[in-house]
Protein backbone atom coordinates (compact mmCIF):
# COMPACT_ATOMS: atom_id res chain seq x y z
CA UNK A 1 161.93 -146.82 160.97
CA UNK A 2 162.90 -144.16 158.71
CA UNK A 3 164.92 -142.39 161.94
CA UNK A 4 166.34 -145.76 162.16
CA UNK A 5 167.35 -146.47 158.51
CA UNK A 6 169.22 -142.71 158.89
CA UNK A 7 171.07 -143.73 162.27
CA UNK A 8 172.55 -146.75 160.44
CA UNK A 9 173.58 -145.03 157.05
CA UNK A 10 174.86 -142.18 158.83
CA UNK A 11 177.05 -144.08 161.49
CA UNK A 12 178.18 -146.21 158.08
CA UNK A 13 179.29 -143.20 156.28
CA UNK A 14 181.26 -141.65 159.29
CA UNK A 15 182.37 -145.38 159.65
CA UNK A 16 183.92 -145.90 155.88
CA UNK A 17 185.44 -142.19 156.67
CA UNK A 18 187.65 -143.83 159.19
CA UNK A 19 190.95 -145.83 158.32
CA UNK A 20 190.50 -149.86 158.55
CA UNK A 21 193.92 -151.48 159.74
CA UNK A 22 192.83 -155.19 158.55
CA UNK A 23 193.73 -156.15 155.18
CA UNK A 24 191.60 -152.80 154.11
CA UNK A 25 188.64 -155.21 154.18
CA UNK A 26 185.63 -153.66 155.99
CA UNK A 27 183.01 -156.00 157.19
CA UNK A 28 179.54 -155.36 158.66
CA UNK A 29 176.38 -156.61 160.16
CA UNK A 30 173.10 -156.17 161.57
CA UNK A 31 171.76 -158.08 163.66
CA UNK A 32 168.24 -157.92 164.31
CA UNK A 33 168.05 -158.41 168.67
CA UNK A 34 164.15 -158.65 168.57
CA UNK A 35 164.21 -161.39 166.71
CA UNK A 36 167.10 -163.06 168.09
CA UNK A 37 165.68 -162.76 171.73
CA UNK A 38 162.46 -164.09 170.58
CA UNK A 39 163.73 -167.44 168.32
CA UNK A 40 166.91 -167.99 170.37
CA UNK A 41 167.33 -170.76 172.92
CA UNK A 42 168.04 -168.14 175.48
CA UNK A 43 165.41 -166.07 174.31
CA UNK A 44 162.85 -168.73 174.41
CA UNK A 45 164.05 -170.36 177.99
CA UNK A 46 163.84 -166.45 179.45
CA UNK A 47 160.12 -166.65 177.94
CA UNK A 48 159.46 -170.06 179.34
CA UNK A 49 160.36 -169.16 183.30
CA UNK A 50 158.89 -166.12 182.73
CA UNK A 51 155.41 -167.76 181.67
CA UNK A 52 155.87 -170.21 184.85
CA UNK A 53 156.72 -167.19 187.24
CA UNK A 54 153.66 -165.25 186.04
CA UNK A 55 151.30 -168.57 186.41
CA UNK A 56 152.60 -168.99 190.42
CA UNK A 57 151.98 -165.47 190.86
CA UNK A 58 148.87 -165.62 188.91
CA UNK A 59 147.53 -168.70 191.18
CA UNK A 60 148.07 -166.97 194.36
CA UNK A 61 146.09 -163.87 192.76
CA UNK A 62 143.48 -166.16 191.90
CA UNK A 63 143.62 -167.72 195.44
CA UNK A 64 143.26 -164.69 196.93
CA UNK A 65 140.07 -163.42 194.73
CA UNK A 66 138.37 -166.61 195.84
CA UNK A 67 138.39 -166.09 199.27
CA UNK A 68 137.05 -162.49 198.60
CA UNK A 69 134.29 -164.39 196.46
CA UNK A 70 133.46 -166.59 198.74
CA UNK A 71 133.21 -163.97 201.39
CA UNK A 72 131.08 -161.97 199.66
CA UNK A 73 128.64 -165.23 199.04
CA UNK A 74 128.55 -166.07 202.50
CA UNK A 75 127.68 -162.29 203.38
CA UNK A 76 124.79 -162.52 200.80
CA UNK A 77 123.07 -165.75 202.46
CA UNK A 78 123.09 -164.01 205.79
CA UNK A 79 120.93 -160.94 204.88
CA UNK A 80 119.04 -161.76 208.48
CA UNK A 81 122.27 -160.66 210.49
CA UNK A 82 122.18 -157.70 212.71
CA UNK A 83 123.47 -154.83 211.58
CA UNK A 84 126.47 -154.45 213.65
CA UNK A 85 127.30 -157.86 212.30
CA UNK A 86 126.70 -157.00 208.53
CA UNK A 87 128.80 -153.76 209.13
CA UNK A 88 131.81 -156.08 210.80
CA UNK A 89 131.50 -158.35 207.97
CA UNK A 90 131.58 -155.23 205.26
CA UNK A 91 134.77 -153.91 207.07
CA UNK A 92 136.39 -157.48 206.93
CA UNK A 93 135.29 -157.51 203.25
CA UNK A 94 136.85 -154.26 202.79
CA UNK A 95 139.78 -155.46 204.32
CA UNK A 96 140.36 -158.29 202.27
CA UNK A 97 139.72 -156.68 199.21
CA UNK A 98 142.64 -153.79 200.05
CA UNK A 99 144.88 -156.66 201.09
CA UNK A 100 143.80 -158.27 197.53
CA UNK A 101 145.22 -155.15 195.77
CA UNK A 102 147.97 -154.61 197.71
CA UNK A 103 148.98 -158.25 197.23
CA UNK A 104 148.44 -157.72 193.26
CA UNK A 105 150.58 -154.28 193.38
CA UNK A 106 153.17 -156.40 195.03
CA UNK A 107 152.93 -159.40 192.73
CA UNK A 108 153.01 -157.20 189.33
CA UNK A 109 156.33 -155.74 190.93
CA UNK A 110 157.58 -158.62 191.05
CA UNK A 111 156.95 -159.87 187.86
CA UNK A 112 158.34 -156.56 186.74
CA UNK A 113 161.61 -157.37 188.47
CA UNK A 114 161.64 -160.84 187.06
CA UNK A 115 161.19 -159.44 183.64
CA UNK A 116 164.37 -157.04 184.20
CA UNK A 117 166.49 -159.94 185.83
CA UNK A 118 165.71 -162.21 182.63
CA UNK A 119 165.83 -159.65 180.47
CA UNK A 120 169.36 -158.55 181.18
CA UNK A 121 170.40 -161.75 181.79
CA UNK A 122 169.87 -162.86 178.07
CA UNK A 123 171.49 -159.47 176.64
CA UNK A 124 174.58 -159.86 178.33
CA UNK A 125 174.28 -163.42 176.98
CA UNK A 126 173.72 -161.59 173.53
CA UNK A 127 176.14 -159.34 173.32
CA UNK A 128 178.84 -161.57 174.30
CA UNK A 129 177.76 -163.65 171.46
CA UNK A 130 177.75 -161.03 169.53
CA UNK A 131 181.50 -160.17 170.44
CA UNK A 132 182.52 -163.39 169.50
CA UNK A 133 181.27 -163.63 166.36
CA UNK A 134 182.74 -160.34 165.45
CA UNK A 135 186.40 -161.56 166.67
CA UNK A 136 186.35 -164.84 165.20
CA UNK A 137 184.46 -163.75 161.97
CA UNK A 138 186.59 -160.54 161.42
CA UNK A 139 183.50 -157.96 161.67
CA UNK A 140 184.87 -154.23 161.49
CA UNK A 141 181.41 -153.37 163.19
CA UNK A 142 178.13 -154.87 163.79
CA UNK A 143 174.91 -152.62 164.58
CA UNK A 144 171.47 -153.12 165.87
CA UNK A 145 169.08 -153.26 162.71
CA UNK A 146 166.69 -151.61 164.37
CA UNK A 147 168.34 -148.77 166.92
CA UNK A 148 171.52 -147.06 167.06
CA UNK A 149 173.30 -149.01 168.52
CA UNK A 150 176.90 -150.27 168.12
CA UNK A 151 176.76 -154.01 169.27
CA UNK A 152 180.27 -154.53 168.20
CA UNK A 153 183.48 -152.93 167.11
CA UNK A 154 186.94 -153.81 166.03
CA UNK A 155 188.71 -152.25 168.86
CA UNK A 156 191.70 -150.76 166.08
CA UNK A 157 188.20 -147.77 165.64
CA UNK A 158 188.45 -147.32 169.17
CA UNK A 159 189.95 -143.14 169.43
CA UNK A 160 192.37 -142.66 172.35
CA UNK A 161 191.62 -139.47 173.67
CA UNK A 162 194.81 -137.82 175.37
């Protein structure tokens, strides 16, 4: 926080350093993105089909685990089976409980990926919000509250480097 509260004052005092070419009037904002992705309407659809995503992919977890379950019963109310038999059945069991994990791996990817692909959908969504409202509102520059980050700037501050 304290790192944070120094990024900001420091990029505003090399900012007020620079010449403003509109009306001398220098205007600017935070904007807290946390926040914003968590109570926006993009934020909170992203959330929602997230939530859904995880549940389908949840449910075929929990598919799988019951057929290992059930397995596992059945090999318990056979204890009377040869042992050639109870060692096939232990391999299958093995089996299914590898394909169980590698079908979890798999899954969690994919709700990784899913994460990512909603995530950077409703950024981009963000920042050309955020763009907007620092054209049509006049911002000189508006900043991330809680990183470094320039989210928008009057493109007059923009160097040219020859």
């Amino acid at each position: 926080m304290q790192k944070n509260l120094l990024g900001v004052c420091a990029s505003c005092l090399i900012f007020m350093a620079l010449p403003h070419p509109a009306q001398g009037q220098v205007r600017l904002a935070l904007v807290d993105i946390l926040k914003t992705l968590n109570e926006s309407s993009i934020g909170q659809e992203a959330k929602s089909g997230l939530t859904e995503f995880i549940q389908s992919r949840q449910e075929l977890i929990d598919k799988e685990e019951g057929k290992i379950e059930e397995f596992k019963a059945e090999l318990a109310r056979t204890p009377e089976a040869s042992e050639i038999l109870r060692e096939r059945r232990t391999a299958e069991l093995e089996r299914l409980i590898e394909e169980y994990r590698e079908a979890t791996a798999r899954l969690q990817q994919e709700i990784a990926e899913k994460q990512e692909e909603l995530t950077l959908q409703v950024t981009e969504r963000l920042k050309t919000v955020v763009e907007e409202i620092g054209l049509v509102e006049e911002y000189t520059l508006i900043l991330d509250k809680d990183d470094d980050i320039v989210l928008y700037c009057d493109k007059a501050l923009l160097l040219e480097i020859k």
